[in-house]
N, C-alpha and C. Protein backbone atom coordinates (compact mmCIF):
# COMPACT_ATOMS: atom_id res chain seq x y z
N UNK A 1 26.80 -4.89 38.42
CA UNK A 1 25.60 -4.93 37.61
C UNK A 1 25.75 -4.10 36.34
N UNK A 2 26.61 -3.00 36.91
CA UNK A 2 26.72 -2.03 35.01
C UNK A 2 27.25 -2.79 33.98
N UNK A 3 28.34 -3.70 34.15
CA UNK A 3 29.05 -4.50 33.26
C UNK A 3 28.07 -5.44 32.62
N UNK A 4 27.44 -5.73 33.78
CA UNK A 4 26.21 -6.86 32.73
C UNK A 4 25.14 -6.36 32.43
N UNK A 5 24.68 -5.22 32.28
CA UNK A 5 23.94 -4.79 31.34
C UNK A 5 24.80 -3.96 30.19
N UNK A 6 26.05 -3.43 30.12
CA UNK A 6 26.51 -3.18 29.48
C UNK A 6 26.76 -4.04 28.05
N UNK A 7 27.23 -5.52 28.86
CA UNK A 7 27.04 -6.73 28.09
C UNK A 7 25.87 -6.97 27.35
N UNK A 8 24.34 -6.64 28.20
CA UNK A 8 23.55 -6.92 27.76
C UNK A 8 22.71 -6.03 26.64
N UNK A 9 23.02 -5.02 26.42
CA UNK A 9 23.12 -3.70 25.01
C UNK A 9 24.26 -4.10 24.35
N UNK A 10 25.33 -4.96 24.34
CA UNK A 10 25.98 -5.19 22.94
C UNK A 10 25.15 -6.48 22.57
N UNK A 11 25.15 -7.66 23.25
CA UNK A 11 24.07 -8.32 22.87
C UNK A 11 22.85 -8.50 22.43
N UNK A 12 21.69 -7.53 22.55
CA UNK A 12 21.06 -6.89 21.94
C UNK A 12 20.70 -6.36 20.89
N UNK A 13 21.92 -5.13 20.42
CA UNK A 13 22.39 -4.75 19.44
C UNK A 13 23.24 -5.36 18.27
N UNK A 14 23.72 -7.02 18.87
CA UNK A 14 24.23 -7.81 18.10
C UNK A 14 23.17 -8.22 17.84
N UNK A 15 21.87 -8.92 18.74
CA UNK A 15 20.69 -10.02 18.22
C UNK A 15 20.19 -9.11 16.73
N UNK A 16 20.49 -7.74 16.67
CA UNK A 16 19.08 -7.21 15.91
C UNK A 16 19.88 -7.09 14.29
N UNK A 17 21.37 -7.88 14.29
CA UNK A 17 21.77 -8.33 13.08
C UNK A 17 21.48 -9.51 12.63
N UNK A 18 21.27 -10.32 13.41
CA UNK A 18 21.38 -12.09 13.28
C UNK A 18 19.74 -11.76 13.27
N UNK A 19 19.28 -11.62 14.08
CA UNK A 19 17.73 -12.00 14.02
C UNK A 19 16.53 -10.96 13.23
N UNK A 20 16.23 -11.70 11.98
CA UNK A 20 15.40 -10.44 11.17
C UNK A 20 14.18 -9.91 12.10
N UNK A 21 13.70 -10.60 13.30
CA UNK A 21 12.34 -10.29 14.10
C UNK A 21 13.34 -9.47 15.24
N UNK A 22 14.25 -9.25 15.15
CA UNK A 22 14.47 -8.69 16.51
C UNK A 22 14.36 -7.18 16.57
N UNK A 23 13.61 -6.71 17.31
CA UNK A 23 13.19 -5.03 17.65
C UNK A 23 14.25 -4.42 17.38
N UNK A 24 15.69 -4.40 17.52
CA UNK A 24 16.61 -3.99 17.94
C UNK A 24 17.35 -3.68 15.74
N UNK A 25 16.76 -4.24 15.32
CA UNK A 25 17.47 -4.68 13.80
C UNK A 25 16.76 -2.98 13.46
N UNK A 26 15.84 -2.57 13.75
CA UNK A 26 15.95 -0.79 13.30
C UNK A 26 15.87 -0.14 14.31
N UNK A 27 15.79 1.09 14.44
CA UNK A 27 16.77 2.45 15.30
C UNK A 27 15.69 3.35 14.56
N UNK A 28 15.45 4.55 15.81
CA UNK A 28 14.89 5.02 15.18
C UNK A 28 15.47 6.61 15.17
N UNK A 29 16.28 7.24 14.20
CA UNK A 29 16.95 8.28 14.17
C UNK A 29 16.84 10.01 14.00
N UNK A 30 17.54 10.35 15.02
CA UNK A 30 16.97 12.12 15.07
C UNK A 30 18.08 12.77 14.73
N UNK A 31 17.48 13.70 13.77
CA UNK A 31 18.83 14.63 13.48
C UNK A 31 17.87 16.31 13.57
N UNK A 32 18.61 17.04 13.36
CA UNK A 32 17.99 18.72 13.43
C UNK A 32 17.87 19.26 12.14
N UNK A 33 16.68 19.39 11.71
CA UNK A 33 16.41 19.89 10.48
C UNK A 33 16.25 21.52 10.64
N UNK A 34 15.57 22.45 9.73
CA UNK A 34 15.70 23.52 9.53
C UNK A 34 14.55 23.67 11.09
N UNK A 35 15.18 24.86 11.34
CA UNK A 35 14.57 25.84 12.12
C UNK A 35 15.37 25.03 13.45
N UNK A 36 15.65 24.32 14.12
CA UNK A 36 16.54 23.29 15.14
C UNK A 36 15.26 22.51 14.89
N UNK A 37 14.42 22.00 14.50
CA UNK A 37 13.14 21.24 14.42
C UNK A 37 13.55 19.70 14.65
N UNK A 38 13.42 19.14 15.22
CA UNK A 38 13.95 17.41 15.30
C UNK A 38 13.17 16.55 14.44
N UNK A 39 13.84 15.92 13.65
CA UNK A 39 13.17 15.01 12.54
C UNK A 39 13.95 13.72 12.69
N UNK A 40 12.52 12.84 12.89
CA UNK A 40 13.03 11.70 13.16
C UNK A 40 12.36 10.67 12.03
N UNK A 41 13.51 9.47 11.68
CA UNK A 41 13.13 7.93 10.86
C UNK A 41 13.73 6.78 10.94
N UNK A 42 12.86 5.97 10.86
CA UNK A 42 13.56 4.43 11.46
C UNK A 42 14.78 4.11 10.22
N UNK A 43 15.74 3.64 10.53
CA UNK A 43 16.93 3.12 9.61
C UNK A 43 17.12 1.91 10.14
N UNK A 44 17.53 0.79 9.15
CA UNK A 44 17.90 -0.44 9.52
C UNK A 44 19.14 -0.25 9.76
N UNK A 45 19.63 -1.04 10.89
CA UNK A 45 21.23 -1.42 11.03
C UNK A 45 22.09 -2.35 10.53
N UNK A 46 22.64 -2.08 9.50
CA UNK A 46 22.97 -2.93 9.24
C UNK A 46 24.60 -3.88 9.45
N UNK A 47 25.36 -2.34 10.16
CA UNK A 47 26.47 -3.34 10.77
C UNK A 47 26.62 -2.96 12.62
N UNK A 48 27.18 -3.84 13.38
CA UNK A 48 27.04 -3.22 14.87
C UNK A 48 28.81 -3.66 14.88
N UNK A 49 29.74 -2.57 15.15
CA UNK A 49 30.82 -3.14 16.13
C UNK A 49 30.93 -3.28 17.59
N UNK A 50 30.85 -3.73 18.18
CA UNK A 50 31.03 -3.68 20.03
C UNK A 50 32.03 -3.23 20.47
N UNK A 51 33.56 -3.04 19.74
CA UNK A 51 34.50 -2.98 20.42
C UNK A 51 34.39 -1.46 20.11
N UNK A 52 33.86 -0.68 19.41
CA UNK A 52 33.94 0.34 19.17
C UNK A 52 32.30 1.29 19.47
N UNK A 53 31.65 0.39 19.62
CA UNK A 53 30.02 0.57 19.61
C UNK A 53 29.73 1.41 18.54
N UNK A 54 29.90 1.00 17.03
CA UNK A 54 29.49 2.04 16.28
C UNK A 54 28.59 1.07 15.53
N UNK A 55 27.51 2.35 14.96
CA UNK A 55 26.58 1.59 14.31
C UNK A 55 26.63 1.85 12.69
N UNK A 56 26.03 1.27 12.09
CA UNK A 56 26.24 1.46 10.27
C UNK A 56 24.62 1.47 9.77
N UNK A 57 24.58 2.11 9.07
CA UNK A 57 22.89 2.35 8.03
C UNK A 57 23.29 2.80 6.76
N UNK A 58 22.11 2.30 6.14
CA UNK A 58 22.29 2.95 4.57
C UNK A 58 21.60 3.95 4.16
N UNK A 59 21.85 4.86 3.19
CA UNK A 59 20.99 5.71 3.00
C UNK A 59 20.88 6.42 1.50
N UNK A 60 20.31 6.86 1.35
CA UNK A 60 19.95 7.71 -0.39
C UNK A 60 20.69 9.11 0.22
N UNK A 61 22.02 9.60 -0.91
CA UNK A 61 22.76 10.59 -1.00
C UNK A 61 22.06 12.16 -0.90
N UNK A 62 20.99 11.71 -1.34
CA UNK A 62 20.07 13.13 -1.96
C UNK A 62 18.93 13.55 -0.16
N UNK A 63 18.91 12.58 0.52
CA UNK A 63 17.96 12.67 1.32
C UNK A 63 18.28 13.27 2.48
N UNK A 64 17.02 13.95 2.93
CA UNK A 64 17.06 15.09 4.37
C UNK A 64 18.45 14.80 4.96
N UNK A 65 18.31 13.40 5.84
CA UNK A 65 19.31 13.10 6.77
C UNK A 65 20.66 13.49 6.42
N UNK A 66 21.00 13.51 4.96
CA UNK A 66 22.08 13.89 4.68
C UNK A 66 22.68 15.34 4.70
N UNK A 67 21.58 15.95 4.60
CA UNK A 67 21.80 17.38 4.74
C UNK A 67 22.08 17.68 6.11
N UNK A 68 21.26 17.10 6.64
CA UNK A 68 21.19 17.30 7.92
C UNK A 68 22.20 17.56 9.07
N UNK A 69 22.73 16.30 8.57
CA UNK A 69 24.23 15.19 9.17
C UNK A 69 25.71 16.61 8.90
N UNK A 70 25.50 17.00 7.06
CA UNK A 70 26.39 17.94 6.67
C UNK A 70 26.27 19.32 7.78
N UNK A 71 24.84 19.86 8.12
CA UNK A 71 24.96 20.69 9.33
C UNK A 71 24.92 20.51 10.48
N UNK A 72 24.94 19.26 11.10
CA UNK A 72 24.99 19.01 12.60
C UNK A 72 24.87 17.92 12.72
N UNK A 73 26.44 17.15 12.76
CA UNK A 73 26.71 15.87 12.53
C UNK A 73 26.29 15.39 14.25
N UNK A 74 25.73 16.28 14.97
CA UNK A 74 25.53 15.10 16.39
C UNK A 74 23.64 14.61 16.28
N UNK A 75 23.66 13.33 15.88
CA UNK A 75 22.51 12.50 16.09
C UNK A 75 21.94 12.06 17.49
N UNK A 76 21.28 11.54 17.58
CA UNK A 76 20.31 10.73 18.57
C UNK A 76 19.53 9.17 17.94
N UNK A 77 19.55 8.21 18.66
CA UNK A 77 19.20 7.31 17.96
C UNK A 77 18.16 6.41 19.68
N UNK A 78 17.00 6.04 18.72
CA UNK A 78 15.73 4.90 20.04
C UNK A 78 15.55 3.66 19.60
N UNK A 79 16.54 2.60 20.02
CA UNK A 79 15.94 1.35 20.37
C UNK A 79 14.60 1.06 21.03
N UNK A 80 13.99 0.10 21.24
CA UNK A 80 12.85 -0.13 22.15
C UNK A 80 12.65 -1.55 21.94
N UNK A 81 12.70 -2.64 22.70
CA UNK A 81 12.14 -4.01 22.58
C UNK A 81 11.14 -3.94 23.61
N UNK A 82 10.02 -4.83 23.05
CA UNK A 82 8.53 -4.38 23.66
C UNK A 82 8.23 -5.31 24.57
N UNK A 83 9.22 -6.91 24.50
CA UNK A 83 9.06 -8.03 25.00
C UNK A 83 9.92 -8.00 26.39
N UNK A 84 10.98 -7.44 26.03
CA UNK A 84 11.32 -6.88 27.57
C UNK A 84 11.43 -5.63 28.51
N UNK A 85 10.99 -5.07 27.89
CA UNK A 85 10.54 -3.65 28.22
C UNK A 85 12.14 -2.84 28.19
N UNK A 86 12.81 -2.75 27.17
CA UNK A 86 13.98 -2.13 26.97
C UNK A 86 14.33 -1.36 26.37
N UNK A 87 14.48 -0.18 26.85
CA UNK A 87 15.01 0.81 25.84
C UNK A 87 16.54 1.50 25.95
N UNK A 88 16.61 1.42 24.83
CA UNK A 88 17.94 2.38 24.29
C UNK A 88 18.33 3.54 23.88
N UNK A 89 18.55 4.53 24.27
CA UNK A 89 18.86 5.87 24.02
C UNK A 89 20.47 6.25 23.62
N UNK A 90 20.53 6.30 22.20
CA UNK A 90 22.14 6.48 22.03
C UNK A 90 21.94 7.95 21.46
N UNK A 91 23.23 8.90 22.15
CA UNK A 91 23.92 10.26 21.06
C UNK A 91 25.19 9.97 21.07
N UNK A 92 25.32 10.60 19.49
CA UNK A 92 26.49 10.42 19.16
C UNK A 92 26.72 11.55 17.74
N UNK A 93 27.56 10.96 17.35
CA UNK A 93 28.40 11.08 15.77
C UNK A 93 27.81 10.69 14.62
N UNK A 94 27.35 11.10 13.54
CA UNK A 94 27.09 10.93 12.47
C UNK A 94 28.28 10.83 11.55
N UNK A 95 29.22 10.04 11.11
CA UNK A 95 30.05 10.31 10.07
C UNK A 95 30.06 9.47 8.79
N UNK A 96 29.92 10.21 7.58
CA UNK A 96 29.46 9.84 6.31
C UNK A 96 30.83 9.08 5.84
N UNK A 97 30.38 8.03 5.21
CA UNK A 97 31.97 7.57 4.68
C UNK A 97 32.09 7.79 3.29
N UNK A 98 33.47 8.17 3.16
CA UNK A 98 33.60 8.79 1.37
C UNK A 98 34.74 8.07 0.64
N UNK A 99 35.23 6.99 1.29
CA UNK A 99 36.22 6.36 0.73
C UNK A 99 35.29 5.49 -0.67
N UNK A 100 35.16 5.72 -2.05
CA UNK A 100 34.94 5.33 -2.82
C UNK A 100 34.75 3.51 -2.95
N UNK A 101 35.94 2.97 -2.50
CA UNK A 101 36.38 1.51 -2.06
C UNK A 101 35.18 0.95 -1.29
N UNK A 102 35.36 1.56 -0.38
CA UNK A 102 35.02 1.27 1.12
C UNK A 102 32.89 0.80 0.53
N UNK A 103 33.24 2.18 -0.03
CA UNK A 103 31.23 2.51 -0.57
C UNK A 103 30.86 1.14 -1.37
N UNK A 104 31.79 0.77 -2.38
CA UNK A 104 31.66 -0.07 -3.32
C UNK A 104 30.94 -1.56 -2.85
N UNK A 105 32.36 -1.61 -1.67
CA UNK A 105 32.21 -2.90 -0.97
C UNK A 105 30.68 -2.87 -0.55
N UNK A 106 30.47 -2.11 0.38
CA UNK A 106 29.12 -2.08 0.79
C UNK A 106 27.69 -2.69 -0.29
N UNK A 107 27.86 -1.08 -1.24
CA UNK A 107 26.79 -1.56 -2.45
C UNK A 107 26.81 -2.76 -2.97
N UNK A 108 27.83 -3.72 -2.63
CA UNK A 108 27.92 -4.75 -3.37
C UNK A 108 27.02 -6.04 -2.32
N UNK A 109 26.71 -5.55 -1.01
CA UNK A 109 26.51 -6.36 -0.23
C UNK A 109 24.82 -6.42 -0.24
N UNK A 110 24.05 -5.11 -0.83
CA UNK A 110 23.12 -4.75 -1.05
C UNK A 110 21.92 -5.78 -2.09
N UNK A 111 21.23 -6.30 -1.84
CA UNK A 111 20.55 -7.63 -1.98
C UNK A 111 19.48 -7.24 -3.41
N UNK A 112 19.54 -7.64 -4.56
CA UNK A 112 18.11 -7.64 -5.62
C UNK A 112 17.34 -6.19 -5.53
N UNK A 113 16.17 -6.34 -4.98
CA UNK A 113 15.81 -5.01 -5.57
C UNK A 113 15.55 -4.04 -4.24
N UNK A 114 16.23 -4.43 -2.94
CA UNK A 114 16.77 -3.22 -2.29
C UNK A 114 17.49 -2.29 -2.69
N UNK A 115 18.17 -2.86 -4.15
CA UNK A 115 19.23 -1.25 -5.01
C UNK A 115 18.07 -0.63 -5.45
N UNK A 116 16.89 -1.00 -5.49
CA UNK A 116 16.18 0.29 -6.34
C UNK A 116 16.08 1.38 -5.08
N UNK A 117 16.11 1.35 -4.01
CA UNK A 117 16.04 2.02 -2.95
C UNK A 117 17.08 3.21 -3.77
N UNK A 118 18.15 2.98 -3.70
CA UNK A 118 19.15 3.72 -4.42
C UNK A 118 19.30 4.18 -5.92
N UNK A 119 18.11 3.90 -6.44
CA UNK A 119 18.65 4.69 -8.19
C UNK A 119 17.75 5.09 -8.32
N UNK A 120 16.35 5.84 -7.27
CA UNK A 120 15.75 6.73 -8.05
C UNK A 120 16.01 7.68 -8.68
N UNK A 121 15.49 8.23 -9.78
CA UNK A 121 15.60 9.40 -10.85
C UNK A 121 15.44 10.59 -10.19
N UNK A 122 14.54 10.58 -8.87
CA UNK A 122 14.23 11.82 -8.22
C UNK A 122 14.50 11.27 -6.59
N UNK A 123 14.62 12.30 -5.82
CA UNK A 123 15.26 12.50 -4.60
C UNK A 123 13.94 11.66 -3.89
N UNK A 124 14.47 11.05 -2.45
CA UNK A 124 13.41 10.87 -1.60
C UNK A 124 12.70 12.02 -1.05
N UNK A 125 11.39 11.77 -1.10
CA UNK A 125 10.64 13.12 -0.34
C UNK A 125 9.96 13.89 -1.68
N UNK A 126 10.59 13.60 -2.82
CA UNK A 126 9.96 14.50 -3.92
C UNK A 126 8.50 13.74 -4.16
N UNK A 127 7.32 15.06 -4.08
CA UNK A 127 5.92 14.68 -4.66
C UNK A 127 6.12 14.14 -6.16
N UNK A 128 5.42 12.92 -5.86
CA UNK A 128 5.22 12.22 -7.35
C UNK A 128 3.21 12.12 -7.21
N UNK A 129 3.31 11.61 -8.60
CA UNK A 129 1.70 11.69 -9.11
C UNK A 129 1.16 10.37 -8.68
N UNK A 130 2.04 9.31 -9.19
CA UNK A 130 1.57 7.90 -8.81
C UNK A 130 3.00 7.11 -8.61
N UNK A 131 2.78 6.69 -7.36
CA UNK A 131 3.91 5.55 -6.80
C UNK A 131 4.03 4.51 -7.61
N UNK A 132 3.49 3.69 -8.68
CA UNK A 132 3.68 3.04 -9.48
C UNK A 132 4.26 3.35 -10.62
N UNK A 133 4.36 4.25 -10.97
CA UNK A 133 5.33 4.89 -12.05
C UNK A 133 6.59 5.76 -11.72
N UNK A 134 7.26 5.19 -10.58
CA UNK A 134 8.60 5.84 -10.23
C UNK A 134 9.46 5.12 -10.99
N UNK A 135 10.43 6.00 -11.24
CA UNK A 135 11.28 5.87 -12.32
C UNK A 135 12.83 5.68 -11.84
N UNK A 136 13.63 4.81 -12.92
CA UNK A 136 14.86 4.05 -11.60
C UNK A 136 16.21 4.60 -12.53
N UNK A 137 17.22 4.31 -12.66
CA UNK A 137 18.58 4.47 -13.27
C UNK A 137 19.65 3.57 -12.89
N UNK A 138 19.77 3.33 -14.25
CA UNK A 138 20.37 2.01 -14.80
C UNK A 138 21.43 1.48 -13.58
N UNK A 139 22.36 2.49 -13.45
CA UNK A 139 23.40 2.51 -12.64
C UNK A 139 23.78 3.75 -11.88
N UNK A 140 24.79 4.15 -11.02
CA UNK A 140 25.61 5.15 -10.45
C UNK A 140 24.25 5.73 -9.18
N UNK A 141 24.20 4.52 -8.69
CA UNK A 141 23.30 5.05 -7.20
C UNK A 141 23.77 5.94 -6.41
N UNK A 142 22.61 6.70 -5.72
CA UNK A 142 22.57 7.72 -4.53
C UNK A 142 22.84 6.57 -3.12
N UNK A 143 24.13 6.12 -3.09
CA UNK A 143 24.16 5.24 -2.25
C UNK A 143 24.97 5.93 -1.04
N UNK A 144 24.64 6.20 0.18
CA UNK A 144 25.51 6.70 1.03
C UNK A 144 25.36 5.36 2.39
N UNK A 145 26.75 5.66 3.20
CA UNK A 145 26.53 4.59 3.98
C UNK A 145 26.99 5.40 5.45
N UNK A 146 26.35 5.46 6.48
CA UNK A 146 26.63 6.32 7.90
C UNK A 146 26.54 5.67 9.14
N UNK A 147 28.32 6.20 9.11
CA UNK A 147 28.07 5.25 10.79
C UNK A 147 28.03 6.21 11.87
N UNK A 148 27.12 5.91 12.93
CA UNK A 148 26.73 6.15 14.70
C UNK A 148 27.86 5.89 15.52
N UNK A 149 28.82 6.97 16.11
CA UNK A 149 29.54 6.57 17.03
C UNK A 149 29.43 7.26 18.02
N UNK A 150 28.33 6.23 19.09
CA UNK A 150 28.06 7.67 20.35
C UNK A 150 28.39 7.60 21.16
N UNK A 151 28.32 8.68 21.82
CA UNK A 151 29.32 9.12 23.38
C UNK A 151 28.45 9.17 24.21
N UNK A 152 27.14 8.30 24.72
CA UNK A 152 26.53 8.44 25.53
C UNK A 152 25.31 7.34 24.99
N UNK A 153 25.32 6.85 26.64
CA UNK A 153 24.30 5.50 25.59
C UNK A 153 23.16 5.29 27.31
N UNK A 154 22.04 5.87 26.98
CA UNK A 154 21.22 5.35 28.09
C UNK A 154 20.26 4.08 27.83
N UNK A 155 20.45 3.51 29.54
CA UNK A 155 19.53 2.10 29.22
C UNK A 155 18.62 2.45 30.19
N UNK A 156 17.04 2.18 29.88
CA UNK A 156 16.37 1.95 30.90
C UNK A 156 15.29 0.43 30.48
N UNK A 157 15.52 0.18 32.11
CA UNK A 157 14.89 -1.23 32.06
C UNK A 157 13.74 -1.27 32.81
N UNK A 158 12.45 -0.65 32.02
CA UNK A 158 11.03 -1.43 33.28
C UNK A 158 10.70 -2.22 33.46
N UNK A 159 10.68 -2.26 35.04
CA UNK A 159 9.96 -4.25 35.52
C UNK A 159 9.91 -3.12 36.96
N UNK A 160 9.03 -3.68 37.74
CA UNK A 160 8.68 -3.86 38.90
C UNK A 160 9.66 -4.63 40.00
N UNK A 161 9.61 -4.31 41.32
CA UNK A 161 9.22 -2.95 42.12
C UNK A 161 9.97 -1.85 41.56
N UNK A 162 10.82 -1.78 41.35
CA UNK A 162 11.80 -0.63 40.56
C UNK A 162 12.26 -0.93 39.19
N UNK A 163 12.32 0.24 38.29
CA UNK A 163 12.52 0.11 36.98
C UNK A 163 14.13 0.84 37.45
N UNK A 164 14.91 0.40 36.20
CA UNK A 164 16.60 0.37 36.40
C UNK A 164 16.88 1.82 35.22
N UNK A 165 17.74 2.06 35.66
CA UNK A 165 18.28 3.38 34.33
C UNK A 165 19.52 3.83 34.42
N UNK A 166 20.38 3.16 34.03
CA UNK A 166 21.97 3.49 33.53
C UNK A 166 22.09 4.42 32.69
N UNK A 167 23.59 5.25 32.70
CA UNK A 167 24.03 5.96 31.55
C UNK A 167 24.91 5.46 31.58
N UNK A 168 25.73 5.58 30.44
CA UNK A 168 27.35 5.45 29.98
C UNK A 168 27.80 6.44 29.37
N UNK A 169 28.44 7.23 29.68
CA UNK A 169 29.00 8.04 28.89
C UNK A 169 30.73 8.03 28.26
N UNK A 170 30.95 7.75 27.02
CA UNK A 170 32.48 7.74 27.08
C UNK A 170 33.40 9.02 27.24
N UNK A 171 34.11 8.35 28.21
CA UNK A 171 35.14 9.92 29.03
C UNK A 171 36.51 9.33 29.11
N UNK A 172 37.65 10.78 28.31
CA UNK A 172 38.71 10.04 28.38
C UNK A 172 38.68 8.64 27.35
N UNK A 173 38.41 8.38 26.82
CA UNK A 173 38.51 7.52 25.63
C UNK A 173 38.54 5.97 25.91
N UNK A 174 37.29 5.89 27.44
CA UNK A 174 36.45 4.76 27.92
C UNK A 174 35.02 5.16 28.58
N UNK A 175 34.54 3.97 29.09
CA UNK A 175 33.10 4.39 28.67
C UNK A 175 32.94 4.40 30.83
N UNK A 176 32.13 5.27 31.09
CA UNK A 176 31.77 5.37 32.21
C UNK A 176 30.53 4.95 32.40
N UNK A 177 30.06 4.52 33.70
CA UNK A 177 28.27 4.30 33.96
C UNK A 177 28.34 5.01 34.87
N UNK A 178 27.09 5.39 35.00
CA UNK A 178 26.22 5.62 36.62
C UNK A 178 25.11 5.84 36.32
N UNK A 179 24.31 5.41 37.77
CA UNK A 179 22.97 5.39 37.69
C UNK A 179 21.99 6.55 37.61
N UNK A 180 20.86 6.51 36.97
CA UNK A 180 20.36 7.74 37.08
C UNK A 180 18.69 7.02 37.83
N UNK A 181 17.74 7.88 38.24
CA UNK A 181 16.75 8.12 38.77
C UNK A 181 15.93 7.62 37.51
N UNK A 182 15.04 6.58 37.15
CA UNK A 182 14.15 6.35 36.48
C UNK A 182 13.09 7.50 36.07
């Protein structure tokens, strides 16, 4: 049974690329801000590997998460689909990619005016006066791109008479299950 739910979290996590309605297409991400304080925000996913289970998001260079990531690259990330009562609990790795190339490719994959996401004049989080007068730049975006590679991935599944709850943890450089107590 671990194998096929194992199967059934890469599948999942594949639907929520292909399918723009699928629960699974954002994550909702925790990192440790000042004081150990946990600060959490939904990020879209935008690439999933399976063979490696790593995940990919985009992000503005200037913003919390990034700081964040620079002091305590271990994340936490919450799936939840509401239609089957499924949730996902991944920790892992935060690692920023800096290969220039690599970044390019990406930004290039980045659709019309989702780049304005990336050329504000001022940082995310900065108080402005009026949201209609934010201000953009021409070129040379705050574009960062971060992939999730975690070492521990819990599933729990509620349904009746018993709700199900796997871990996986990767050990030794494969992934282990066992069951835990709902």
């Amino acid at each position: 049974m671990q194998e096929q739910k194992w199967k059934e979290i890469t599948r999942e996590l594949e639907a929520g690329l292909s399918d723009p309605l699928h629960p699974f297409r954002f994550g909702t991400l925790a990192t440790l801000g000042l004081g150990n304080l946990p600060r959490l925000r939904t990020v879209r996913i935008r690439e999933f590997d399976p063979e490696k289970m790593k995940l990919t998001f985009y992000t503005d260079s200037r913003s919390k998460k990034i700081m964040h990531i620079k002091e305590n690259n271990k994340v936490s990330m919450l799936f939840y689909h509401p239609a089957k009562l499924l949730q996902l609990r991944l920790e892992g790795l935060a690692i920023r990619e800096s290969d220039e190339t690599v970044l390019q490719r990406y930004w290039e994959e980045v659709e019309g005016n989702s780049k304005l996401d990336y050329l504000t004049t001022t940082a995310p989080g900065t108080e402005i006066v009026d949201p209609d007068k934010v201000e953009y730049l021409n070129d040379d975006p705050y574009f960062s791109v971060i992939y999730i590679l975690p070492f521990k991935i819990e599933m729990l599944q509620l349904k009746r008479p018993r709700h199900l709850r796997i871990r996986f943890s990767k050990r030794e450089g494969t992934w282990k299950s066992d069951y835990l107590v709902p």
